[in-house]
Structure formats: structure tokens, C-alpha cells
PDB file of N, CA and C in Angstrom:
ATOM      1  N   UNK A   1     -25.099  62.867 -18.383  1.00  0.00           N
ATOM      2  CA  UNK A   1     -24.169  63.566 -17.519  1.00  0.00           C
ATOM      3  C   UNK A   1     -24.726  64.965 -17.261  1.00  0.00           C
ATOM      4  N   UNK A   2     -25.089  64.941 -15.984  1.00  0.00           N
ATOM      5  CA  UNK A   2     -25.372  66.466 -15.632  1.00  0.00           C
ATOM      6  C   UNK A   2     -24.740  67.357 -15.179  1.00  0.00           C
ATOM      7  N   UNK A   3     -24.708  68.713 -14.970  1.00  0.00           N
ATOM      8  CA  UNK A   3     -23.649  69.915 -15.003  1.00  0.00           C
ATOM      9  C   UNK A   3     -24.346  70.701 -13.952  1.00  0.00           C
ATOM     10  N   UNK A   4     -24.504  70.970 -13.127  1.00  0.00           N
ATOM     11  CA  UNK A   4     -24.743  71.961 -11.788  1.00  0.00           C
ATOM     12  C   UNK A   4     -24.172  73.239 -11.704  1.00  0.00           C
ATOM     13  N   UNK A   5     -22.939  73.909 -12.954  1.00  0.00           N
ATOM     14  CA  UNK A   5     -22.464  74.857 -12.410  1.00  0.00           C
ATOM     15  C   UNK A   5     -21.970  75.119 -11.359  1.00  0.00           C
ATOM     16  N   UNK A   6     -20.884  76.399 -11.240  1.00  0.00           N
ATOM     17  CA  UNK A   6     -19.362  76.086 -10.276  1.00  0.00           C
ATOM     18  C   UNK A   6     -20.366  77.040  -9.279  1.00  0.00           C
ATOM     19  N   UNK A   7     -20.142  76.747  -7.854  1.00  0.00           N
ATOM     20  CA  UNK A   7     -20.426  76.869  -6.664  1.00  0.00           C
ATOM     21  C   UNK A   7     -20.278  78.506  -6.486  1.00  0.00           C
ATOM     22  N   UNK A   8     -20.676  79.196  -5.525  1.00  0.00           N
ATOM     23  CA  UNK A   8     -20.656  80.354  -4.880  1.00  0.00           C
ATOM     24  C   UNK A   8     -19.151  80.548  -4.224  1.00  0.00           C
ATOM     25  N   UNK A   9     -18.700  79.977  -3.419  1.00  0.00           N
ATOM     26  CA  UNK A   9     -17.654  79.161  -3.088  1.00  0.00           C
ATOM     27  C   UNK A   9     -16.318  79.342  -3.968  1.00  0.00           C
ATOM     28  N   UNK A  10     -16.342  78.262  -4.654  1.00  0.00           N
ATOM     29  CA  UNK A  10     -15.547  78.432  -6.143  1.00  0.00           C
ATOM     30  C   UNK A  10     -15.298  79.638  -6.816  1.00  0.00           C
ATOM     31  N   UNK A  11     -16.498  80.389  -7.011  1.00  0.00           N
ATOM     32  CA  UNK A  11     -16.524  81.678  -8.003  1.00  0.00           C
ATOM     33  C   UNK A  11     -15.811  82.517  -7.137  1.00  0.00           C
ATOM     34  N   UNK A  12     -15.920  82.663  -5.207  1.00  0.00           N
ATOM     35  CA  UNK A  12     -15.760  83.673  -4.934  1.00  0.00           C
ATOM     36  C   UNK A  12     -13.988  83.782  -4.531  1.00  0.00           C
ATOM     37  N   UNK A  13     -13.166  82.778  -4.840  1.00  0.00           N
ATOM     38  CA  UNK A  13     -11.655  81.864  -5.377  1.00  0.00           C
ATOM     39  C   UNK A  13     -11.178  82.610  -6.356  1.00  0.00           C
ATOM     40  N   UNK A  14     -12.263  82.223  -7.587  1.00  0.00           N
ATOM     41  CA  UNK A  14     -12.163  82.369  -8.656  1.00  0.00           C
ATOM     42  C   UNK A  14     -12.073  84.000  -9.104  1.00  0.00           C
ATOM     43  N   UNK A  15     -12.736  84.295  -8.730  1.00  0.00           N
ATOM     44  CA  UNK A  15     -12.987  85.862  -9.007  1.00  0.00           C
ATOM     45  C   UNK A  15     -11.782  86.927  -8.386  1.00  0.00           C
ATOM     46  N   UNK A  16     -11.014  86.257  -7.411  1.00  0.00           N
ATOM     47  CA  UNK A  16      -9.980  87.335  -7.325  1.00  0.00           C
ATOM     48  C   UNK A  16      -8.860  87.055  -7.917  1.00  0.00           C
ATOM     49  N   UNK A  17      -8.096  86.224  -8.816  1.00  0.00           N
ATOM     50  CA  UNK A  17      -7.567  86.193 -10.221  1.00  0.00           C
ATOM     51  C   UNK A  17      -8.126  87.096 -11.712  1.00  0.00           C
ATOM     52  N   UNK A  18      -9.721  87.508 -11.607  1.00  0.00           N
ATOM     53  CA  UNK A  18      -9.822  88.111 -12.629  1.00  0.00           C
ATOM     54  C   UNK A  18      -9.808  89.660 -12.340  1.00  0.00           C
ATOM     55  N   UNK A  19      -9.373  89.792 -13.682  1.00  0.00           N
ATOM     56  CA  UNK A  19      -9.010  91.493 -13.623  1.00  0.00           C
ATOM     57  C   UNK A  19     -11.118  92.721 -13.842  1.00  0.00           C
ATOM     58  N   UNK A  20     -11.276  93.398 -13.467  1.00  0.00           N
ATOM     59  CA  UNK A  20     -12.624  94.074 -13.236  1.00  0.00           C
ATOM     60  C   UNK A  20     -12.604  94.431 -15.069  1.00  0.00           C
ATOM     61  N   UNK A  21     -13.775  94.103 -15.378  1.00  0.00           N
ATOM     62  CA  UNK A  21     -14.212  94.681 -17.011  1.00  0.00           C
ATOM     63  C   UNK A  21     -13.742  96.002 -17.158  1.00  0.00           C
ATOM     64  N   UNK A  22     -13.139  97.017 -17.629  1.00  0.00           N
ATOM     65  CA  UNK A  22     -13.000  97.735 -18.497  1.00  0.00           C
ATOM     66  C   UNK A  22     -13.319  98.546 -19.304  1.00  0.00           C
ATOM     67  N   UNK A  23     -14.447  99.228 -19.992  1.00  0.00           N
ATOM     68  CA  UNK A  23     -14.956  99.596 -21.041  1.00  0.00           C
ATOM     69  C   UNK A  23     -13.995 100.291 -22.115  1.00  0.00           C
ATOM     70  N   UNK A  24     -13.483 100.198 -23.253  1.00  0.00           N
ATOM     71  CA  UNK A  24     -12.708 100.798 -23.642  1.00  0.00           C
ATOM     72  C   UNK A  24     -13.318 102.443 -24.139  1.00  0.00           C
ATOM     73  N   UNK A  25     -12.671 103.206 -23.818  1.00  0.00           N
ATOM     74  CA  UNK A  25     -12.906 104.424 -24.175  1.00  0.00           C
ATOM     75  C   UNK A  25     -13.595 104.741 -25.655  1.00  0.00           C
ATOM     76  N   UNK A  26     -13.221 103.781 -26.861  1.00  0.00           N
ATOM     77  CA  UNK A  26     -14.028 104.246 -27.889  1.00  0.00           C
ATOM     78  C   UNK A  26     -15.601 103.316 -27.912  1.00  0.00           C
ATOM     79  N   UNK A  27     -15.690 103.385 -26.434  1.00  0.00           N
ATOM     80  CA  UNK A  27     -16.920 102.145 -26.689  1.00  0.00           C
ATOM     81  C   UNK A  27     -17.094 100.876 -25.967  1.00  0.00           C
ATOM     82  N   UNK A  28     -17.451  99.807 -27.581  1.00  0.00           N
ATOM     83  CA  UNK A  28     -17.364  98.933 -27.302  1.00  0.00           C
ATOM     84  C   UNK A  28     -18.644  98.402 -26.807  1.00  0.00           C
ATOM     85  N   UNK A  29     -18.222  96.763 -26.850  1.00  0.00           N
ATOM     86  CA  UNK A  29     -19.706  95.833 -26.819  1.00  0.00           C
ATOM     87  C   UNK A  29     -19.607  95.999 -24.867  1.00  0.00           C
ATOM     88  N   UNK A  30     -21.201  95.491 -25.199  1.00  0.00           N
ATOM     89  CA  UNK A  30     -21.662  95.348 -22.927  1.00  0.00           C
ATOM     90  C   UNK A  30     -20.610  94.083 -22.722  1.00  0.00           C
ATOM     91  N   UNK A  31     -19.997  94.544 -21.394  1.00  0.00           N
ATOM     92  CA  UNK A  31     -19.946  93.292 -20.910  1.00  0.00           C
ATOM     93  C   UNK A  31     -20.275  92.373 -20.496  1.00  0.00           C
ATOM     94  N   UNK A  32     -19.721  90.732 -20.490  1.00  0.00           N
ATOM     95  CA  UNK A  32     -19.859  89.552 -20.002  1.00  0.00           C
ATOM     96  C   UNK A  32     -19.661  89.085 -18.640  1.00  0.00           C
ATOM     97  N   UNK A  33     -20.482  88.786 -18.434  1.00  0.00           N
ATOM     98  CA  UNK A  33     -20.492  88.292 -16.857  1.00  0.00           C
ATOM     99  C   UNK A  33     -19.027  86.750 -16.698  1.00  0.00           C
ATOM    100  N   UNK A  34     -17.963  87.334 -16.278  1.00  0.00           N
ATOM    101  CA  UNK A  34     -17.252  86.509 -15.839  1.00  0.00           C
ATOM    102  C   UNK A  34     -17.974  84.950 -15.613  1.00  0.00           C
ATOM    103  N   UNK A  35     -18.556  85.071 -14.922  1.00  0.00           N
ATOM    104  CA  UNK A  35     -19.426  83.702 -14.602  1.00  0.00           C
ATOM    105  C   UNK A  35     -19.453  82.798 -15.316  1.00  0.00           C
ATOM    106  N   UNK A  36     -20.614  83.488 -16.634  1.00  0.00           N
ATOM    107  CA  UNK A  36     -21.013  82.845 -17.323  1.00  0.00           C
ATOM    108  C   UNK A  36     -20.338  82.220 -18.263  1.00  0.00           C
ATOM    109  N   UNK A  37     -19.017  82.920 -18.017  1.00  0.00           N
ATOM    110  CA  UNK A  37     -18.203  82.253 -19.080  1.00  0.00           C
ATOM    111  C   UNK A  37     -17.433  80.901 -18.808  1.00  0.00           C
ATOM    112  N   UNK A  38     -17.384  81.508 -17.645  1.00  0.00           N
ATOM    113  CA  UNK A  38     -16.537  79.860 -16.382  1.00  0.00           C
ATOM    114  C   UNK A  38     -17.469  79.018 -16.774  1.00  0.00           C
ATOM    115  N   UNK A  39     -18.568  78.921 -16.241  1.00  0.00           N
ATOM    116  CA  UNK A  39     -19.739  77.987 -16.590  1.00  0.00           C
ATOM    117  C   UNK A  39     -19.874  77.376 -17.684  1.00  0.00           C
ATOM    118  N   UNK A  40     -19.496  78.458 -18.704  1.00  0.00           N
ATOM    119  CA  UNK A  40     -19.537  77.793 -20.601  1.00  0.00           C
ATOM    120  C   UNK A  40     -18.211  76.642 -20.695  1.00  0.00           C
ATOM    121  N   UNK A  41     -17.123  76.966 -20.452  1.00  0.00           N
ATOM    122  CA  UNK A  41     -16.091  76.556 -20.252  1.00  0.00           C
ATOM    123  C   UNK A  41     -15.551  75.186 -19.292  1.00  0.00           C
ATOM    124  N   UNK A  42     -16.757  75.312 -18.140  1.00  0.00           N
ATOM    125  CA  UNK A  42     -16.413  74.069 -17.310  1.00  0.00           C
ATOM    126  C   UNK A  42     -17.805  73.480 -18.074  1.00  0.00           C
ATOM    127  N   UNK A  43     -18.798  73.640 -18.474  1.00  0.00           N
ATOM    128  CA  UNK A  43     -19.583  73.055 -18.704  1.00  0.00           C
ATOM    129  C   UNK A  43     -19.158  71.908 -20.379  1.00  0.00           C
ATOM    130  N   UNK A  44     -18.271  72.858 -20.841  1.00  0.00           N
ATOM    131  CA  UNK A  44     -17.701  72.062 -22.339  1.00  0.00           C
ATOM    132  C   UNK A  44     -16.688  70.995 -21.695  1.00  0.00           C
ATOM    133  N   UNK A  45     -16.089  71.171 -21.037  1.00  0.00           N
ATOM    134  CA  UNK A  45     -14.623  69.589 -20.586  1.00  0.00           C
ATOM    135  C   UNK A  45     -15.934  69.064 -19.768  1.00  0.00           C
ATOM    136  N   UNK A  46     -16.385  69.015 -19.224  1.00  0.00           N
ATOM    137  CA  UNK A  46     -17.591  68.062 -18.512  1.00  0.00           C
ATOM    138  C   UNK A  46     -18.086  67.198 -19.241  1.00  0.00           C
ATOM    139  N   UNK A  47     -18.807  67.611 -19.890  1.00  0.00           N
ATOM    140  CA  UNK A  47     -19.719  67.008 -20.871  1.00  0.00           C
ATOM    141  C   UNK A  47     -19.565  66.524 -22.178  1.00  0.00           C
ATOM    142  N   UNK A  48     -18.091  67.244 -22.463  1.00  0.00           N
ATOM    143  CA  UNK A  48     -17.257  67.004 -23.926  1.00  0.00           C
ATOM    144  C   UNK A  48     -17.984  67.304 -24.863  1.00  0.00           C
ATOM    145  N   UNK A  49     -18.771  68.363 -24.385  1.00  0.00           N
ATOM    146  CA  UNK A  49     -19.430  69.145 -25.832  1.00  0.00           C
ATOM    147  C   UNK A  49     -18.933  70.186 -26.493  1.00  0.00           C
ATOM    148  N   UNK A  50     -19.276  70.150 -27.918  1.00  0.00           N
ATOM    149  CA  UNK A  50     -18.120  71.134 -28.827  1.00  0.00           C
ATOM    150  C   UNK A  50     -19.032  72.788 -28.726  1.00  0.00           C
ATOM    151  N   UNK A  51     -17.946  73.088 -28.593  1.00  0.00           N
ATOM    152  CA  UNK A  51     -17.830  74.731 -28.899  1.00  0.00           C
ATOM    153  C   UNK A  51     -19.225  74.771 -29.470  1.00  0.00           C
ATOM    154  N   UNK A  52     -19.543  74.592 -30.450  1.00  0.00           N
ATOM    155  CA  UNK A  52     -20.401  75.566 -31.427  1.00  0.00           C
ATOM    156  C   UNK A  52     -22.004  75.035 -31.127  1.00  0.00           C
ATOM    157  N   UNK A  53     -21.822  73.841 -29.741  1.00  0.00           N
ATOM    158  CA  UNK A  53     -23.509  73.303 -29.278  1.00  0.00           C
ATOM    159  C   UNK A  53     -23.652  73.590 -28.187  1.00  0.00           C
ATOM    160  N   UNK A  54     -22.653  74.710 -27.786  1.00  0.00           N
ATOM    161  CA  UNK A  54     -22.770  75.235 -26.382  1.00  0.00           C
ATOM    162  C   UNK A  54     -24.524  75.436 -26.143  1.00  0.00           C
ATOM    163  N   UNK A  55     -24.958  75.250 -25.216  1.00  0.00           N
ATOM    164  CA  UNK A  55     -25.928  75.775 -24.693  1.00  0.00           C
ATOM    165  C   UNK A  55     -26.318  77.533 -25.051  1.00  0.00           C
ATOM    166  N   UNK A  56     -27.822  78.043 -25.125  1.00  0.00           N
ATOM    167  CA  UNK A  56     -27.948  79.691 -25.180  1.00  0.00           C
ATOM    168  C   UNK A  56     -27.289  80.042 -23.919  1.00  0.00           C
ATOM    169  N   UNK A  57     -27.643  79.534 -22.712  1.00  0.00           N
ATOM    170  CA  UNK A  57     -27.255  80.232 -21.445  1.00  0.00           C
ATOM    171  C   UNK A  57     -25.917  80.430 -20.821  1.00  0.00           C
ATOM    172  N   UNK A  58     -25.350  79.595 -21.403  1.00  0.00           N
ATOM    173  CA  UNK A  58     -23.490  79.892 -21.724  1.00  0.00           C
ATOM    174  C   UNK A  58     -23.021  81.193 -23.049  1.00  0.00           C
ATOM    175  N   UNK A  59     -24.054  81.445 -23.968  1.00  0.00           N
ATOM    176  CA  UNK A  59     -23.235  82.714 -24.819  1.00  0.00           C
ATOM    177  C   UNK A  59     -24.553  83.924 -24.719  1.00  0.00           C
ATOM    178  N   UNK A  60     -23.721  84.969 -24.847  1.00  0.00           N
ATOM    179  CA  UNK A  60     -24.514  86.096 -24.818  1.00  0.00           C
ATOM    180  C   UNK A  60     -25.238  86.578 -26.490  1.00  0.00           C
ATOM    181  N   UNK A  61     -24.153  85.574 -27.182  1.00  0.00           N
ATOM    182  CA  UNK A  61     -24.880  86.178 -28.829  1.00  0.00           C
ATOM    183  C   UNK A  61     -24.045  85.052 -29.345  1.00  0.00           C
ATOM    184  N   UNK A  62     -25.276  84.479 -30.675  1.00  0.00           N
ATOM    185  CA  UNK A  62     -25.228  83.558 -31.159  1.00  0.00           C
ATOM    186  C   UNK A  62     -23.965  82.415 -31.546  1.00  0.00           C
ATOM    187  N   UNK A  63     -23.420  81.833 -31.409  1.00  0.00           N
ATOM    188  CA  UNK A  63     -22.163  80.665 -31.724  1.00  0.00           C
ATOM    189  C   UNK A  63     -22.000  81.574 -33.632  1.00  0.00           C
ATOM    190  N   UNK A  64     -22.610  81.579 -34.515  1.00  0.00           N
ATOM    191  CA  UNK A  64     -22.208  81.917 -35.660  1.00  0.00           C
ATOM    192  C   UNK A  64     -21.973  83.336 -35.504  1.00  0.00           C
ATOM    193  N   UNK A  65     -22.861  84.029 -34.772  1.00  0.00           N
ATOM    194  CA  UNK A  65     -21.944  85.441 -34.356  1.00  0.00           C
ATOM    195  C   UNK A  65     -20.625  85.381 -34.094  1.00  0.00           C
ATOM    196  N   UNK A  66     -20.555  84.684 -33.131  1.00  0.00           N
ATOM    197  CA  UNK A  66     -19.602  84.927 -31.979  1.00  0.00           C
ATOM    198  C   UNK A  66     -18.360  84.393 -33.145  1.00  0.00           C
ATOM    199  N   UNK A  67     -18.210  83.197 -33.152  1.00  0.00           N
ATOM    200  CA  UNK A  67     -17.206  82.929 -34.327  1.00  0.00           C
ATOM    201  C   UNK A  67     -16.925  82.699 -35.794  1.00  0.00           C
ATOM    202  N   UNK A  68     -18.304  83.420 -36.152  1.00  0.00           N
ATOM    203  CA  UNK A  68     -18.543  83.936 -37.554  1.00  0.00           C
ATOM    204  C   UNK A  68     -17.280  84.793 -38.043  1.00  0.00           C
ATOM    205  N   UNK A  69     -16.801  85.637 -37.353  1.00  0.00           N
ATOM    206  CA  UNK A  69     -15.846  86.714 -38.063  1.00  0.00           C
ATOM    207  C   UNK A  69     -14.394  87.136 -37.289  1.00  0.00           C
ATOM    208  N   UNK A  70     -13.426  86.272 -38.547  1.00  0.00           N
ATOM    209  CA  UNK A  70     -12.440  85.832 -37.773  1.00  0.00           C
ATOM    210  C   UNK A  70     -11.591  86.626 -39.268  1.00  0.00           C
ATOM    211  N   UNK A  71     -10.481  87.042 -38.759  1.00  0.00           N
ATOM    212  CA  UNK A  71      -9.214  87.167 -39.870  1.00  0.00           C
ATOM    213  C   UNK A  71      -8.400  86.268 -40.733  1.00  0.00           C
ATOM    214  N   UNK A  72      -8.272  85.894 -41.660  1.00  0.00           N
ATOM    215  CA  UNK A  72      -8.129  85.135 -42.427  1.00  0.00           C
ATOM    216  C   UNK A  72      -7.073  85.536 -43.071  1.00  0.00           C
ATOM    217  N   UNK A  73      -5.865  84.574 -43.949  1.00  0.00           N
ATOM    218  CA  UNK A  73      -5.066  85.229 -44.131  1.00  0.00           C
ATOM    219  C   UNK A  73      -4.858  84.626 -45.948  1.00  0.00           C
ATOM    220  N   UNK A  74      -5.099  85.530 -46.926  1.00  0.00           N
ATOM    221  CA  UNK A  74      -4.875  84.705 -48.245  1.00  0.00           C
ATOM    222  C   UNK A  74      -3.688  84.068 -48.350  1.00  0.00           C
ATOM    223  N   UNK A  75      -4.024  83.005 -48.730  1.00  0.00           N
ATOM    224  CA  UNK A  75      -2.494  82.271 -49.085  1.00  0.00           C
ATOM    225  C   UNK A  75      -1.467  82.896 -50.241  1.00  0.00           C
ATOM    226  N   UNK A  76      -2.753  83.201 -51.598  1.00  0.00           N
ATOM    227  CA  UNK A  76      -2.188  83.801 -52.717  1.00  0.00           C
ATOM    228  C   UNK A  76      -1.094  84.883 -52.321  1.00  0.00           C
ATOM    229  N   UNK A  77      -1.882  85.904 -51.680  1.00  0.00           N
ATOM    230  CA  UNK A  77      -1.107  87.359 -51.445  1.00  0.00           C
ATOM    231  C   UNK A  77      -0.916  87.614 -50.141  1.00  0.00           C
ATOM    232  N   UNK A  78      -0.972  87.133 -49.284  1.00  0.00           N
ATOM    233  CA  UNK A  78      -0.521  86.995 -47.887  1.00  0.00           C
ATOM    234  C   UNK A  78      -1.445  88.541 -47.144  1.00  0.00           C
ATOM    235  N   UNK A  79      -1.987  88.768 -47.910  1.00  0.00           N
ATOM    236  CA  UNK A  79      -2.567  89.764 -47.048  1.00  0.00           C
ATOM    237  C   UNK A  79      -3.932  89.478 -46.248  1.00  0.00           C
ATOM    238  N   UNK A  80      -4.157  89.901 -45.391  1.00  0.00           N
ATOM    239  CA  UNK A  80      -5.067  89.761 -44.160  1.00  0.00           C
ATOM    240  C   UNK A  80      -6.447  90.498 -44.093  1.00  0.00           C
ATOM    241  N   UNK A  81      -7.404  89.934 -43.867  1.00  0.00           N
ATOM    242  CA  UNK A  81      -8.831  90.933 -44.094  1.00  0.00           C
ATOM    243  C   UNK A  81      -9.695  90.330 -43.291  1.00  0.00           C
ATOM    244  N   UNK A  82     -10.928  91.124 -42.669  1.00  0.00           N
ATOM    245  CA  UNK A  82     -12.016  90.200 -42.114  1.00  0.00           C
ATOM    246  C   UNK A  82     -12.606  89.629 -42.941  1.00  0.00           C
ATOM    247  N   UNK A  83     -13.139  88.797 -42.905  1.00  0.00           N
ATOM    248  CA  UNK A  83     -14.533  88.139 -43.649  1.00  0.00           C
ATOM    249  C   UNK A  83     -15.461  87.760 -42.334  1.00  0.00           C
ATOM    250  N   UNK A  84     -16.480  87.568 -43.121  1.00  0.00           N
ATOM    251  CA  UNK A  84     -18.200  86.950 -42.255  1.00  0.00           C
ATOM    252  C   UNK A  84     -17.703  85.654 -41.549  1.00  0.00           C
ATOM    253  N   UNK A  85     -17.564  84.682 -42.484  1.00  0.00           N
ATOM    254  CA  UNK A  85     -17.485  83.684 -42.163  1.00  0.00           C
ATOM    255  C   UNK A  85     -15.906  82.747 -42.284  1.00  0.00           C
ATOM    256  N   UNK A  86     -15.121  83.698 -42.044  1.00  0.00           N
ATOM    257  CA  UNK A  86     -13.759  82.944 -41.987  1.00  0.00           C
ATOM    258  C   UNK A  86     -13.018  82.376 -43.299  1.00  0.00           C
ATOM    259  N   UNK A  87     -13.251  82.563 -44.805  1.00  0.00           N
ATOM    260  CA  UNK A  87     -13.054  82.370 -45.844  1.00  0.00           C
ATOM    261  C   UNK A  87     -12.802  83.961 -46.447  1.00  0.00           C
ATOM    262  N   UNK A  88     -11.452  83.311 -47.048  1.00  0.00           N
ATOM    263  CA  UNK A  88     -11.596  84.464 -47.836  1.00  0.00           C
ATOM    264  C   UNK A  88     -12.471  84.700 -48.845  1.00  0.00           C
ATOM    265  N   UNK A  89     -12.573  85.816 -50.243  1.00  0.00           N
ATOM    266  CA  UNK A  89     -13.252  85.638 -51.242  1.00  0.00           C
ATOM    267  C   UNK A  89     -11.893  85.035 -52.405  1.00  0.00           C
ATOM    268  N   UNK A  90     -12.176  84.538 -53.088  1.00  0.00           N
ATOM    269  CA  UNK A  90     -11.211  84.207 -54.238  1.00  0.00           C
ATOM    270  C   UNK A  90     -11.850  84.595 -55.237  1.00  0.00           C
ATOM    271  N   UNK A  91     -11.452  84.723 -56.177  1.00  0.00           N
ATOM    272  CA  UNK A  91     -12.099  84.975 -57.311  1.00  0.00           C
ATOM    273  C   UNK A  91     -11.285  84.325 -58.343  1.00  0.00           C
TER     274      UNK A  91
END
């Protein structure tokens, strides 16, 4: 099953629903090309490929980056922290 990516056409539809990037004042990472993200996104229900075998040219930084570091919430003590990899530590 092959994937062609959404049309000139399509995007230019598409693109006046999205709101213009932003930079937040303390910063912050470069932005993402709208596009590429449509593309990641229509390219995963297409093909029924999972999240984390996305293609490089659909993410800007690595799948274990990207959802490496998520908030987690201990069950023990209910309190909330980042971790790396989505686990808390227990000890």
C-alpha cells in the first residue's frame, strides 16, 4: 500500500482551520511544519502503521524522544513527576 501524501489542493483547505505557530515568549522548541504532521497522521490510518514505526520524514526528532517523556502518576502516593521513559522509579 502506497501513500503519495495530501495534495497542494487539500493542504491549501486544510491550512485555513489551522491557527499560525506561535513562539512562546520563554522560548521554546523550532517549529513544525503543519504539513508534515498531516502527512504523519494521514500516512498512519492509511497504512495502519503504529505510532512508534512512523517513518523519519513524518517526525522531526526521534519516536523515543518524542514519547519518551511523559508524566506519570504514582499509584502509591498519587503524586506526579516526569520521568525519561514513562515509569515511575519505585524503590
Amino acid at each position: 500500500m502506497s501513500y503519495q501524501g495530501i495534495s497542494g489542493e487539500f493542504w491549501a483547505f486544510a491550512e485555513l482551520f489551522l491557527e499560525p505557530f506561535k513562539r512562546k515568549k520563554s522560548g521554546g522548541s523550532n517549529p513544525v511544519a503543519f504539513r508534515m504532521i498531516l502527512n504523519g497522521i494521514f500516512y498512519a490510518l492509511k497504512t495502519d502503521c503504529q505510532w512508534g514505526y512512523l517513518p523519519r520524514c513524518y517526525s522531526s526528532k526521534p519516536i523515543s524522544e518524542t514519547m519518551g517523556c511523559r508524566k506519570t502518576r504514582h499509584p502509591d502516593t498519587s503524586t506526579q513527576e516526569t520521568t525519561k521513559h514513562g515509569y515511575g522509579n519505585r524503590a
